[in-house]
PDB file of N, CA and C in Angstrom:
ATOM      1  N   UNK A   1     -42.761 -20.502 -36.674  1.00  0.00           N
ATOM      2  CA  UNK A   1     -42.136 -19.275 -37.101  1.00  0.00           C
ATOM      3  C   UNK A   1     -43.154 -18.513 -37.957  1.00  0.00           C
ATOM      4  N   UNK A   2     -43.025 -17.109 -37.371  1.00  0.00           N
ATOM      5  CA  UNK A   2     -44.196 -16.168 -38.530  1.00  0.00           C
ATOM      6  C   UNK A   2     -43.844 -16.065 -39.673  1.00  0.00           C
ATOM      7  N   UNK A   3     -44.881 -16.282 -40.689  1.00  0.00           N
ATOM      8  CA  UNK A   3     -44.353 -15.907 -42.220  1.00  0.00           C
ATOM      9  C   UNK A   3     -43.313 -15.142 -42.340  1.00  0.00           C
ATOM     10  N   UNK A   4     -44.278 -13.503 -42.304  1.00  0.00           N
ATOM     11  CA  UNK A   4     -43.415 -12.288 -41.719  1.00  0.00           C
ATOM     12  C   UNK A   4     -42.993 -11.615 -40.580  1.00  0.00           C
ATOM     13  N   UNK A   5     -41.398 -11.605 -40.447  1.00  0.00           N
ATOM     14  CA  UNK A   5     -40.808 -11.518 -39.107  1.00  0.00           C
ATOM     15  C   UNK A   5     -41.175  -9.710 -38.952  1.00  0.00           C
ATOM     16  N   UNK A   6     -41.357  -9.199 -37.709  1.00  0.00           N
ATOM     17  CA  UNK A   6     -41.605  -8.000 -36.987  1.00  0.00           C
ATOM     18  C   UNK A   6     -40.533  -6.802 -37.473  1.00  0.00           C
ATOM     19  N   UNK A   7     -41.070  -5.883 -37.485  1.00  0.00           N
ATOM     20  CA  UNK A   7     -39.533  -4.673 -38.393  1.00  0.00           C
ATOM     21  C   UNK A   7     -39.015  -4.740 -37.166  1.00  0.00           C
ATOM     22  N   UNK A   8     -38.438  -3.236 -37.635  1.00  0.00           N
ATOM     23  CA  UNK A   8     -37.840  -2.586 -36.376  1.00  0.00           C
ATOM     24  C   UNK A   8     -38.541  -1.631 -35.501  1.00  0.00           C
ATOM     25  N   UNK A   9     -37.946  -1.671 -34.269  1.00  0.00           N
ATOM     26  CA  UNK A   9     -38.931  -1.025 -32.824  1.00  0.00           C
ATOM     27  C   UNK A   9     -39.496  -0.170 -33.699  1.00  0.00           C
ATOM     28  N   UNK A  10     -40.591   0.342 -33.299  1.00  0.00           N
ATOM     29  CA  UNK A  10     -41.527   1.817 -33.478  1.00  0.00           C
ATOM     30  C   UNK A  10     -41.216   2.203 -34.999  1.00  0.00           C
ATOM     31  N   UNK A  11     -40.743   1.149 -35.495  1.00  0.00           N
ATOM     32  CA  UNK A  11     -40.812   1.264 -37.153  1.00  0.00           C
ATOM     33  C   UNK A  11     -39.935   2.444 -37.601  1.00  0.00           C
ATOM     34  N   UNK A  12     -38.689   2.749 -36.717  1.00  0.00           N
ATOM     35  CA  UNK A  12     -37.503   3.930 -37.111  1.00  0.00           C
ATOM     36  C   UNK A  12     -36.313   3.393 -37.079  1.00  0.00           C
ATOM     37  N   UNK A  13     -35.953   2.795 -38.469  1.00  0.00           N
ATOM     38  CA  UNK A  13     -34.312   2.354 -38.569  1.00  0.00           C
ATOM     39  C   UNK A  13     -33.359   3.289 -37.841  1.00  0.00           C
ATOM     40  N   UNK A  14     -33.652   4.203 -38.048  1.00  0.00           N
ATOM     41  CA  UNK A  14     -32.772   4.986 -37.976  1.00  0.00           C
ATOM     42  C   UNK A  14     -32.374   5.179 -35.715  1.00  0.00           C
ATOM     43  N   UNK A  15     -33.456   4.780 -35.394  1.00  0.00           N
ATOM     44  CA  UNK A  15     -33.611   4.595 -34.041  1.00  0.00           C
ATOM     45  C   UNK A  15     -32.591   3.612 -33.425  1.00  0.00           C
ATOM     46  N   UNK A  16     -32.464   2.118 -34.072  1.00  0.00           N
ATOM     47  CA  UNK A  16     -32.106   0.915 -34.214  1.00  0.00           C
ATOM     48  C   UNK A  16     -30.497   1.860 -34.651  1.00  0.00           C
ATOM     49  N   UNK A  17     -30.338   2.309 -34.988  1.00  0.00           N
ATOM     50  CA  UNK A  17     -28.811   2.818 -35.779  1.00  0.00           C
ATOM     51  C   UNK A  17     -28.259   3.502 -34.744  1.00  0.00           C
ATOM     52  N   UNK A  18     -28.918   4.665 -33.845  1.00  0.00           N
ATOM     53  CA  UNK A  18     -28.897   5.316 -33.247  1.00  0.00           C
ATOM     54  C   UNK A  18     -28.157   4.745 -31.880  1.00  0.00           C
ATOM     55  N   UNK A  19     -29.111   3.796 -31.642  1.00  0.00           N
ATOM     56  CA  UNK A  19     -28.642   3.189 -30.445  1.00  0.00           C
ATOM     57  C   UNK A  19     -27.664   1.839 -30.830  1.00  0.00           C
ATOM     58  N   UNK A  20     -27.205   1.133 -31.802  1.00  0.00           N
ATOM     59  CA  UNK A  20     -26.230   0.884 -31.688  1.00  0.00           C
ATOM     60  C   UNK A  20     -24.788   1.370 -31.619  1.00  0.00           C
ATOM     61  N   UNK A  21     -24.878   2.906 -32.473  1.00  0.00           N
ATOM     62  CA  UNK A  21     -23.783   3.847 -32.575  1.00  0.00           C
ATOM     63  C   UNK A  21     -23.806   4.435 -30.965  1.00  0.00           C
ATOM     64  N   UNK A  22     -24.874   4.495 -29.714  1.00  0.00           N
ATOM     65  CA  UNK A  22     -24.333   4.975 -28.673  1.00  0.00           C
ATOM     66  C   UNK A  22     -23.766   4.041 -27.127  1.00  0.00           C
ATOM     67  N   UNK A  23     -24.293   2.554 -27.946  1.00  0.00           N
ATOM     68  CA  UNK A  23     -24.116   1.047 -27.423  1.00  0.00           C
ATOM     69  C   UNK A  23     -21.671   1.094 -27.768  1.00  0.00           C
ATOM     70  N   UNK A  24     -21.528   1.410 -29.098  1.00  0.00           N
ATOM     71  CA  UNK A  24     -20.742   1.198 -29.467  1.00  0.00           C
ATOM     72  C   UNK A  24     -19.514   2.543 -28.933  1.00  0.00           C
ATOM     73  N   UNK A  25     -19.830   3.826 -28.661  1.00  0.00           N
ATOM     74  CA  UNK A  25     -19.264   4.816 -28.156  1.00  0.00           C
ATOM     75  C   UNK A  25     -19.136   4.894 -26.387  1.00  0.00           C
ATOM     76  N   UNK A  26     -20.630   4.176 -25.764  1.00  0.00           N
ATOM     77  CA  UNK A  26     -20.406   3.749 -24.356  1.00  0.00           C
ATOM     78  C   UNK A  26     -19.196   2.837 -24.253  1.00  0.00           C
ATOM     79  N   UNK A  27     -18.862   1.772 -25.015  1.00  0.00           N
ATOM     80  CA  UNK A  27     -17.672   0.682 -24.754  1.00  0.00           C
ATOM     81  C   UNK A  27     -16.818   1.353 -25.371  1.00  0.00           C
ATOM     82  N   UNK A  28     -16.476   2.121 -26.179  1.00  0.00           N
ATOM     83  CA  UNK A  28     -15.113   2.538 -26.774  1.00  0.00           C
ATOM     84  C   UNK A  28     -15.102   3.530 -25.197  1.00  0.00           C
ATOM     85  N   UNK A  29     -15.828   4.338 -24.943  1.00  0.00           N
ATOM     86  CA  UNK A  29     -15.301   5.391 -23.656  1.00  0.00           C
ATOM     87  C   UNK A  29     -14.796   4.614 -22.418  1.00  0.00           C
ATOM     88  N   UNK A  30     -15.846   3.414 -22.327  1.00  0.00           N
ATOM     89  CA  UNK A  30     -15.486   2.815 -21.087  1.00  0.00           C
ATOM     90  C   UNK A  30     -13.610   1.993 -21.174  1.00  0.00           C
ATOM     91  N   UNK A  31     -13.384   1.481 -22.307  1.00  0.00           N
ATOM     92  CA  UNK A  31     -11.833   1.215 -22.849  1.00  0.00           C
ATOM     93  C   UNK A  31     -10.956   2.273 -22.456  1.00  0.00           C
ATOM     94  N   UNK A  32     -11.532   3.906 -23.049  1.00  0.00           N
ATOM     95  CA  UNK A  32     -10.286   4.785 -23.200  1.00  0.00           C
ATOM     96  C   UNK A  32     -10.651   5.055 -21.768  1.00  0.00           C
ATOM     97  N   UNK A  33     -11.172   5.176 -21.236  1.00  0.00           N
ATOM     98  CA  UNK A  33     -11.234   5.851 -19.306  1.00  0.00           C
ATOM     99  C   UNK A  33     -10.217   4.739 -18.951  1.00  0.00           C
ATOM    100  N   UNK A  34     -10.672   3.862 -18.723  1.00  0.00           N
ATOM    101  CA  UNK A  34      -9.928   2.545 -18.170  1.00  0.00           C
ATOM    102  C   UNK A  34      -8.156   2.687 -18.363  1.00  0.00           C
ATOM    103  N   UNK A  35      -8.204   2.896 -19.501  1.00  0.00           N
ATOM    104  CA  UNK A  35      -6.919   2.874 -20.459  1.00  0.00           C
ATOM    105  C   UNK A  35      -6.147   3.797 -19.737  1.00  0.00           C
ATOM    106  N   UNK A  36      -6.982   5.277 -19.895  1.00  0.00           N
ATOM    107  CA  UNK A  36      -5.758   6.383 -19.354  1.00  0.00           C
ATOM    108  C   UNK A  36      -5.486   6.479 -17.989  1.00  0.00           C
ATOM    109  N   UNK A  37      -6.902   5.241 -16.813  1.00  0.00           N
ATOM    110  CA  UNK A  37      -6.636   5.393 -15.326  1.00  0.00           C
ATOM    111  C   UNK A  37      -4.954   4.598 -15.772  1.00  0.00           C
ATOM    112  N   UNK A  38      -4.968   3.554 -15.934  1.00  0.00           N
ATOM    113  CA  UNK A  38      -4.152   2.316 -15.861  1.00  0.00           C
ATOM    114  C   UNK A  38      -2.640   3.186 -16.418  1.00  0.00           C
ATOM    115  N   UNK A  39      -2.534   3.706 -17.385  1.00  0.00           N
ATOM    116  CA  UNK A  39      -1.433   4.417 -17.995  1.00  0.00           C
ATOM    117  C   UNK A  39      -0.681   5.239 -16.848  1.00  0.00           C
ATOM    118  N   UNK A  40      -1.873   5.814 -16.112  1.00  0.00           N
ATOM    119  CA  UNK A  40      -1.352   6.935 -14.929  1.00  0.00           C
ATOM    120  C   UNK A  40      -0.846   6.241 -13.506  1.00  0.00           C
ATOM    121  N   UNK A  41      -1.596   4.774 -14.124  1.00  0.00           N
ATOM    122  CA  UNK A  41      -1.404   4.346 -12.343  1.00  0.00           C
ATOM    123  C   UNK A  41      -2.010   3.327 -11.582  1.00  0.00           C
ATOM    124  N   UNK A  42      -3.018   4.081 -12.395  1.00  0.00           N
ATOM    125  CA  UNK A  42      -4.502   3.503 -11.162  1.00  0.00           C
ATOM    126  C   UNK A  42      -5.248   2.196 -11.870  1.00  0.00           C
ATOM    127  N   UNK A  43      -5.892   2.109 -10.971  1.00  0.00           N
ATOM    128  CA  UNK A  43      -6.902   1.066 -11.654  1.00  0.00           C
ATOM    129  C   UNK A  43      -8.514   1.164 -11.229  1.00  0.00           C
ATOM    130  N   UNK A  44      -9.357   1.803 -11.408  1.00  0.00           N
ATOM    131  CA  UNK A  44     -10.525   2.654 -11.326  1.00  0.00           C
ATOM    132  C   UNK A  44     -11.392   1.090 -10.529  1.00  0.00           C
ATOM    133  N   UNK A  45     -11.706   1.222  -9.282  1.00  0.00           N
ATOM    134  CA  UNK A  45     -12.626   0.119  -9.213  1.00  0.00           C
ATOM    135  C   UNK A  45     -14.080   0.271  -9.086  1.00  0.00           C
ATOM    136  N   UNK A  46     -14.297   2.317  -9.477  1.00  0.00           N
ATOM    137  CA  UNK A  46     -15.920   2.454  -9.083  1.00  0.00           C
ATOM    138  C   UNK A  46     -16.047   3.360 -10.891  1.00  0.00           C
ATOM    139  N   UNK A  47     -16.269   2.659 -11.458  1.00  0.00           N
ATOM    140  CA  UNK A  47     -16.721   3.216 -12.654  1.00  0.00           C
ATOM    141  C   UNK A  47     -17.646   4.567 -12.612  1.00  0.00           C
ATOM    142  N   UNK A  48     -18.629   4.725 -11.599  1.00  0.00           N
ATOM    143  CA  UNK A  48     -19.577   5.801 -11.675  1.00  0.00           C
ATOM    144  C   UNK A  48     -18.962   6.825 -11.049  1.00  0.00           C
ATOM    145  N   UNK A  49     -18.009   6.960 -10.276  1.00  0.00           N
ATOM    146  CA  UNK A  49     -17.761   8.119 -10.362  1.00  0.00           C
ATOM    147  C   UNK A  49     -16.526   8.789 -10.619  1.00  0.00           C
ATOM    148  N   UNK A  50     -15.935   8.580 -11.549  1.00  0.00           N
ATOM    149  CA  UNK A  50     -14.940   8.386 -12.192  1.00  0.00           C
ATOM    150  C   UNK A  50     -14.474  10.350 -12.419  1.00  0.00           C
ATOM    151  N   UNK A  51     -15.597  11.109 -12.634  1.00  0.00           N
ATOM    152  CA  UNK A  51     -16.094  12.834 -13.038  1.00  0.00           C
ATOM    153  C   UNK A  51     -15.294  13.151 -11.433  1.00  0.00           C
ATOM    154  N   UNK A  52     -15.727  12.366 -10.649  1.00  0.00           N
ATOM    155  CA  UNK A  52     -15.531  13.124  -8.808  1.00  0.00           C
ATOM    156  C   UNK A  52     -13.759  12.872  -8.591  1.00  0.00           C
ATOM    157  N   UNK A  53     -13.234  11.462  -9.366  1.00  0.00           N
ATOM    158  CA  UNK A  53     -11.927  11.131  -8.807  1.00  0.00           C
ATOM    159  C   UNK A  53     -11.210  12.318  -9.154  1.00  0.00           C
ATOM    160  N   UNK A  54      -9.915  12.111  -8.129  1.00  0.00           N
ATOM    161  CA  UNK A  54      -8.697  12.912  -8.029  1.00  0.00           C
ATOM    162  C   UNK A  54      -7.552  11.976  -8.558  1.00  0.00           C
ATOM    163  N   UNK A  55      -7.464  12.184  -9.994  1.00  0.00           N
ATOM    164  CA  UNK A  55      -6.592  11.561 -10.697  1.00  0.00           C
ATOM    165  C   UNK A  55      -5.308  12.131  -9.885  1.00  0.00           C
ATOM    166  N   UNK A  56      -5.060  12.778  -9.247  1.00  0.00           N
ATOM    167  CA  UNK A  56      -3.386  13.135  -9.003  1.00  0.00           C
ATOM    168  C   UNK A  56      -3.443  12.561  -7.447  1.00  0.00           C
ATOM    169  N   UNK A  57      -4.221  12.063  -6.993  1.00  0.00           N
ATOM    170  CA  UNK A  57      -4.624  11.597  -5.231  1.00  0.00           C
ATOM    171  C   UNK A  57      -3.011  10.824  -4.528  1.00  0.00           C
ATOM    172  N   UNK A  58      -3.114   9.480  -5.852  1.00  0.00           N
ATOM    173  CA  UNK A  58      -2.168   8.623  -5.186  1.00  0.00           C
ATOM    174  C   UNK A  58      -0.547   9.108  -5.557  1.00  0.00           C
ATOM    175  N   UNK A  59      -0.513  10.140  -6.325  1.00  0.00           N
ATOM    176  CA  UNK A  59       1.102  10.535  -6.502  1.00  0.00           C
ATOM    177  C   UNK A  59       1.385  11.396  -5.436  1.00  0.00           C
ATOM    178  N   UNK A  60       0.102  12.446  -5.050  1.00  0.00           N
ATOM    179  CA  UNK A  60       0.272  12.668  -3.914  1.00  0.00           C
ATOM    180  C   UNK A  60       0.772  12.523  -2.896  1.00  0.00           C
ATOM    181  N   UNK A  61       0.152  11.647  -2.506  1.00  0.00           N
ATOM    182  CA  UNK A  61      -0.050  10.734  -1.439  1.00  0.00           C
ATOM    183  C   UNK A  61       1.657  10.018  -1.617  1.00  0.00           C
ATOM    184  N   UNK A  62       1.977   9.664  -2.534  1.00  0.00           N
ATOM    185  CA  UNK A  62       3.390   8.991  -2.640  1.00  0.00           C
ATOM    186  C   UNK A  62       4.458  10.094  -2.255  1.00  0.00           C
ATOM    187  N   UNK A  63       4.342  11.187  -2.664  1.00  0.00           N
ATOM    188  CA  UNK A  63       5.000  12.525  -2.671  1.00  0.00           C
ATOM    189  C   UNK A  63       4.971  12.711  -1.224  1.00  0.00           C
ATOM    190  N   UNK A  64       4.332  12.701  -0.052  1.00  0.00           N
ATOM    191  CA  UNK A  64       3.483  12.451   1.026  1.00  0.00           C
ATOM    192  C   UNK A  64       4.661  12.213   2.398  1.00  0.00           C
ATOM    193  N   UNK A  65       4.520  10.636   1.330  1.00  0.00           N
ATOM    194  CA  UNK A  65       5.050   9.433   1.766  1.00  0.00           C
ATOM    195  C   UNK A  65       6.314   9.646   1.721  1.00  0.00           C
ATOM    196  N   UNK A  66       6.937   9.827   0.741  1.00  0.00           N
ATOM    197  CA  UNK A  66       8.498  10.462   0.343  1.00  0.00           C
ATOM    198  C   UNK A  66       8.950  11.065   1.325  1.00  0.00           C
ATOM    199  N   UNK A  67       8.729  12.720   1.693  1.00  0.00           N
ATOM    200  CA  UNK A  67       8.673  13.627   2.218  1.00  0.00           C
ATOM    201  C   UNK A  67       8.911  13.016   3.879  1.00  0.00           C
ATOM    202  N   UNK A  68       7.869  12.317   4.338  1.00  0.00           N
ATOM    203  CA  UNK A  68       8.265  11.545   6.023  1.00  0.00           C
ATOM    204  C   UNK A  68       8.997  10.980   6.104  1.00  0.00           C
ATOM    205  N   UNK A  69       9.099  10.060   4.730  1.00  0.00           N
ATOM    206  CA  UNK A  69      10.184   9.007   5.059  1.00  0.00           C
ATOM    207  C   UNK A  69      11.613   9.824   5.101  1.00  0.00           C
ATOM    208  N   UNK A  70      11.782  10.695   4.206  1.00  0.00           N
ATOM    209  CA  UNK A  70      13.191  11.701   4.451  1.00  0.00           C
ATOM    210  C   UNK A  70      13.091  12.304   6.075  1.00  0.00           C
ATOM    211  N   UNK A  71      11.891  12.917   6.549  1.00  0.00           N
ATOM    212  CA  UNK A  71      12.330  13.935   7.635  1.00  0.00           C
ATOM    213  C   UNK A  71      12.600  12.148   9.043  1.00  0.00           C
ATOM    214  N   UNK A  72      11.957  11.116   8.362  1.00  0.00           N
ATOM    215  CA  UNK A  72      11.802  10.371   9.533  1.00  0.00           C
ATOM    216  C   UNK A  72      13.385   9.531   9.599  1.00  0.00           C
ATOM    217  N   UNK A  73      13.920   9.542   8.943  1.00  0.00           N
ATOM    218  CA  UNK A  73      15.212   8.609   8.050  1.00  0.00           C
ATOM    219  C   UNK A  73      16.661   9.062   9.516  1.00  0.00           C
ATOM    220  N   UNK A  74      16.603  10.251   9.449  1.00  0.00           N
ATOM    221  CA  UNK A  74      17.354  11.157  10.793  1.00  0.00           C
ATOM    222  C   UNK A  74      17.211  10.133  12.220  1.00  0.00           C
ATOM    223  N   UNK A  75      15.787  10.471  12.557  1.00  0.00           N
ATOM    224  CA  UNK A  75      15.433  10.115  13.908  1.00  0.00           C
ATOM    225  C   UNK A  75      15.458   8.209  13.724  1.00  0.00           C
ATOM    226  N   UNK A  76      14.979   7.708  12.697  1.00  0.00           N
ATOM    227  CA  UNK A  76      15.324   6.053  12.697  1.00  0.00           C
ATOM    228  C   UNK A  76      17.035   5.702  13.072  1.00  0.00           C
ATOM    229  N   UNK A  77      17.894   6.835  12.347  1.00  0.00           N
ATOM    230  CA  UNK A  77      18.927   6.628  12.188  1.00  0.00           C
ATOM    231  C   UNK A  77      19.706   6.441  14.223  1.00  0.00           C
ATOM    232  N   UNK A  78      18.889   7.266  14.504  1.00  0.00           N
ATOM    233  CA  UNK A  78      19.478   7.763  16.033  1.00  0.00           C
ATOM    234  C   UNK A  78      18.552   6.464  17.057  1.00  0.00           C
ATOM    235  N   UNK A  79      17.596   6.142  16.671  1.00  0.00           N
ATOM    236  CA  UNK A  79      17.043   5.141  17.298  1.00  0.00           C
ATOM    237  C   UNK A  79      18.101   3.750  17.055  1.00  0.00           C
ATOM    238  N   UNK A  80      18.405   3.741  16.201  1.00  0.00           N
ATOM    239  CA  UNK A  80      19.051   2.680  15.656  1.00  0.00           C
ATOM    240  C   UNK A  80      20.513   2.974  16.384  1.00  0.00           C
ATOM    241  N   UNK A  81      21.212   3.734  16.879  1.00  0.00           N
ATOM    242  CA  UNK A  81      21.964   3.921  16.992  1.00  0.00           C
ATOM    243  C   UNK A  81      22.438   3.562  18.723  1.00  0.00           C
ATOM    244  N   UNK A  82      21.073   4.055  19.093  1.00  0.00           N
ATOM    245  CA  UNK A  82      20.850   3.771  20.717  1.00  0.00           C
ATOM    246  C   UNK A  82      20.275   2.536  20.949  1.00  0.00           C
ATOM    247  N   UNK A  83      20.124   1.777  19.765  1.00  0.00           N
ATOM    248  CA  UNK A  83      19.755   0.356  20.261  1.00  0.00           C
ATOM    249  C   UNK A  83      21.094  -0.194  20.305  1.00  0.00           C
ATOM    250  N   UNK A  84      22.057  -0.035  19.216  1.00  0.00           N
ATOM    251  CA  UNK A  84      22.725  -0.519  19.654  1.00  0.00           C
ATOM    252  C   UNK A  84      23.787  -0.382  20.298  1.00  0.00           C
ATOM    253  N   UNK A  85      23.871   0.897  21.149  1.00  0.00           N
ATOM    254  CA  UNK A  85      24.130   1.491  22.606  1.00  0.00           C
ATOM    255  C   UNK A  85      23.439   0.386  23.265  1.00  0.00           C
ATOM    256  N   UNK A  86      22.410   0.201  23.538  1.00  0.00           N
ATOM    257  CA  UNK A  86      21.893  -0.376  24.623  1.00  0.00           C
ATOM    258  C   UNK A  86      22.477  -1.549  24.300  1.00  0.00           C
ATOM    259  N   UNK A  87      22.648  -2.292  22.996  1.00  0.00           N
ATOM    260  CA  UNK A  87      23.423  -3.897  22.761  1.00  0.00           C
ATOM    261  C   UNK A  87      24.417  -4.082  23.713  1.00  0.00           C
ATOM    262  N   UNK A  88      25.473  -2.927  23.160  1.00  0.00           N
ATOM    263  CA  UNK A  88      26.830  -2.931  24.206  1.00  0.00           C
ATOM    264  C   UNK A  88      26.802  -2.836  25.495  1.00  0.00           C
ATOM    265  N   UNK A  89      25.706  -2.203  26.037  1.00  0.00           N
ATOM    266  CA  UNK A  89      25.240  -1.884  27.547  1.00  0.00           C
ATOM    267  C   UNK A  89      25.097  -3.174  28.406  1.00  0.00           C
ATOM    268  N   UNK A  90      24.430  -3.631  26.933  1.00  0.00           N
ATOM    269  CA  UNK A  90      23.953  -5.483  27.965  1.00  0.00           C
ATOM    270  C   UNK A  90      24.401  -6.117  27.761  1.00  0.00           C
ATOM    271  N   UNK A  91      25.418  -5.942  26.747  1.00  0.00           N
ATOM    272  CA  UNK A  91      26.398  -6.926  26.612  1.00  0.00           C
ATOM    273  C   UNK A  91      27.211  -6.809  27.808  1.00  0.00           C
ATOM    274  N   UNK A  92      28.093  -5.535  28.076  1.00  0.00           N
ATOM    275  CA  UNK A  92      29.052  -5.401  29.590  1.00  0.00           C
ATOM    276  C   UNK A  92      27.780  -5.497  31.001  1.00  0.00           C
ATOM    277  N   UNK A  93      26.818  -5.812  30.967  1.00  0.00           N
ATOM    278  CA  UNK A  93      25.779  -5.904  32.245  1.00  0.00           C
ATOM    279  C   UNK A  93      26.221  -7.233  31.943  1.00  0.00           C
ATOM    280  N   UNK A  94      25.841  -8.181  31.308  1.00  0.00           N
ATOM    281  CA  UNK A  94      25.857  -9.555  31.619  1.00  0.00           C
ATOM    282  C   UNK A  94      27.355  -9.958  31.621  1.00  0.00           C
ATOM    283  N   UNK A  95      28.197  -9.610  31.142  1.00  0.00           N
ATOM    284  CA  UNK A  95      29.416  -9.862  31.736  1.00  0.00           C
ATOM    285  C   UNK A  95      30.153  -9.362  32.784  1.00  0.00           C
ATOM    286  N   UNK A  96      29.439  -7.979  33.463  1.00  0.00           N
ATOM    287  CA  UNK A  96      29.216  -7.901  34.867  1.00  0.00           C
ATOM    288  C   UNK A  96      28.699  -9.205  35.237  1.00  0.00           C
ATOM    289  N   UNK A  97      27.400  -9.355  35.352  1.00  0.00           N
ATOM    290  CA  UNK A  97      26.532 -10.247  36.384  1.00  0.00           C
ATOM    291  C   UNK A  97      27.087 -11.523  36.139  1.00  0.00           C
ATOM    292  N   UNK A  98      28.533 -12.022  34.694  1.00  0.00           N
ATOM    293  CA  UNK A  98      28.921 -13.160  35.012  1.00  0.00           C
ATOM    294  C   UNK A  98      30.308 -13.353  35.950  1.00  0.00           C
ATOM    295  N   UNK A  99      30.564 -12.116  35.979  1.00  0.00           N
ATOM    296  CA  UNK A  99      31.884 -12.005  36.911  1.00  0.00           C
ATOM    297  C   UNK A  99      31.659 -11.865  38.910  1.00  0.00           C
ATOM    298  N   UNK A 100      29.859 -11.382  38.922  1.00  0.00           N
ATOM    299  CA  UNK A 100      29.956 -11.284  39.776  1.00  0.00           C
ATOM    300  C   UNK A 100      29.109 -12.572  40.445  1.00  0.00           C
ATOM    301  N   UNK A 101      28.184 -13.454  39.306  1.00  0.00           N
ATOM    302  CA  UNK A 101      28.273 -15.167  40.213  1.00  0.00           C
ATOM    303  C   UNK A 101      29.820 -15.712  40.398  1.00  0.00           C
ATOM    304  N   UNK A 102      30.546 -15.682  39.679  1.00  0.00           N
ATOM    305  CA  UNK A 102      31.998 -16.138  39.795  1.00  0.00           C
ATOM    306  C   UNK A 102      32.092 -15.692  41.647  1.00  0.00           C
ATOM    307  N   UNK A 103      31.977 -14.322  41.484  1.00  0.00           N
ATOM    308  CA  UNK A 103      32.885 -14.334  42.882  1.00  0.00           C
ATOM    309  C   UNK A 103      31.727 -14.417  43.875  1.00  0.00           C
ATOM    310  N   UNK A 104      30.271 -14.350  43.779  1.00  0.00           N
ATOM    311  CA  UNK A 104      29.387 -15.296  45.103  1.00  0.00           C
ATOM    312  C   UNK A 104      30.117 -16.878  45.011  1.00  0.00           C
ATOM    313  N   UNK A 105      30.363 -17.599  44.053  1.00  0.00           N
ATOM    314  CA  UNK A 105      30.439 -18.892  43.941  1.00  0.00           C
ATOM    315  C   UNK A 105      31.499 -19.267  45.223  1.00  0.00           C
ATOM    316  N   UNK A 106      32.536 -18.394  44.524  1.00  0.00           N
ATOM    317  CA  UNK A 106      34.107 -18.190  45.202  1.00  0.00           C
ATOM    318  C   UNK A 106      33.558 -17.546  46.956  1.00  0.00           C
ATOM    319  N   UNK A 107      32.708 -16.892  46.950  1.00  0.00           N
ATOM    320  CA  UNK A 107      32.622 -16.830  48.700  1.00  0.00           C
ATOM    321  C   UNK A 107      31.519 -17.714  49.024  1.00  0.00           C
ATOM    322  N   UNK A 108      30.904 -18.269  48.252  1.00  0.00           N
ATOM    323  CA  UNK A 108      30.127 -19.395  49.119  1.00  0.00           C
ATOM    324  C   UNK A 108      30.911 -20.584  49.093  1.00  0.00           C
ATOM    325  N   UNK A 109      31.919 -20.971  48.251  1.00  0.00           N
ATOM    326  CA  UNK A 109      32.847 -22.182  48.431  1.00  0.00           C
ATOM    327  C   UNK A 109      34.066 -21.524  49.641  1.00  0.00           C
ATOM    328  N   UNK A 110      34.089 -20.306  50.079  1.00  0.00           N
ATOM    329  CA  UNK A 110      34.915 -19.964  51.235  1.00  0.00           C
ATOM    330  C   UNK A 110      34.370 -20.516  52.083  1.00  0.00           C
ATOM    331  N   UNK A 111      33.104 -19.824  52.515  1.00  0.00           N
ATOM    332  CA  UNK A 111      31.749 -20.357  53.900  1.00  0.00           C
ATOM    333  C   UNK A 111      32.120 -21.685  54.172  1.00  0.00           C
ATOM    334  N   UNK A 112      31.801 -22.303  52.872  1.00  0.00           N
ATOM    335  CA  UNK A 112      31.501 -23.501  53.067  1.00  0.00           C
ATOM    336  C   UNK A 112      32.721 -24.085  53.693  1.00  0.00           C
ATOM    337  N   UNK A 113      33.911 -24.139  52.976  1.00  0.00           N
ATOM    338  CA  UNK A 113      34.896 -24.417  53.811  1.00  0.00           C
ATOM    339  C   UNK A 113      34.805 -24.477  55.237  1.00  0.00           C
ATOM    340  N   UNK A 114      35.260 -23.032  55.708  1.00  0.00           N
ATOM    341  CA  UNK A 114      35.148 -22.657  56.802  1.00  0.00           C
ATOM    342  C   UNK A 114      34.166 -23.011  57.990  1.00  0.00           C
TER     343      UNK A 114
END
């Protein structure tokens, strides 16, 4: 160990001060950004360009979403409605097609007779 230990960089405390006070304002900003994505919603996963995002993007986009799901809610309703039209449809088809093996059965046990 040296007698006497080395000052500070380029011999300017005040340098050393400088950059811990902008060490210490980078992490307090990077907290409050973070803070107010998360409050609104989001959760920021590209730190650098944070200046370019469209903080209002995903309410948007939900607002969007809202909006189809109402105009689409109608036409699901009528799809849904003709399915199960078609239920009842195949329900009386197959109780057709069981009434009508009944009566092949009944004329092939005639034939056969005969």
């Amino acid at each position: 160990m040296p007698a006497r230990l080395p000052g500070v960089a380029l011999g300017l405390p005040l340098l050393l001060d400088l950059e811990r006070a902008a060490a210490i304002l980078a992490a307090f900003a990077a907290v409050l950004i973070f803070t107010v994505f998360t409050s609104r919603g989001y959760l920021p996963t590209l730190m650098g360009n944070i200046l370019g995002y469209d903080v209002d993007r995903q309410q948007k986009l939900e607002r969007e979403v809202a909006q189809l799901d109402k105009r689409s809610e109608p036409r699901v309703e009528r799809l849904e409605m003709a399915i199960h039209g078609y239920d009842g449809l195949l329900a009386e088809m197959g109780r057709e097609m069981l009434e009508l093996r009944r009566r092949v059965a009944v004329l092939d046990d005639a034939d056969q007779e005969s």
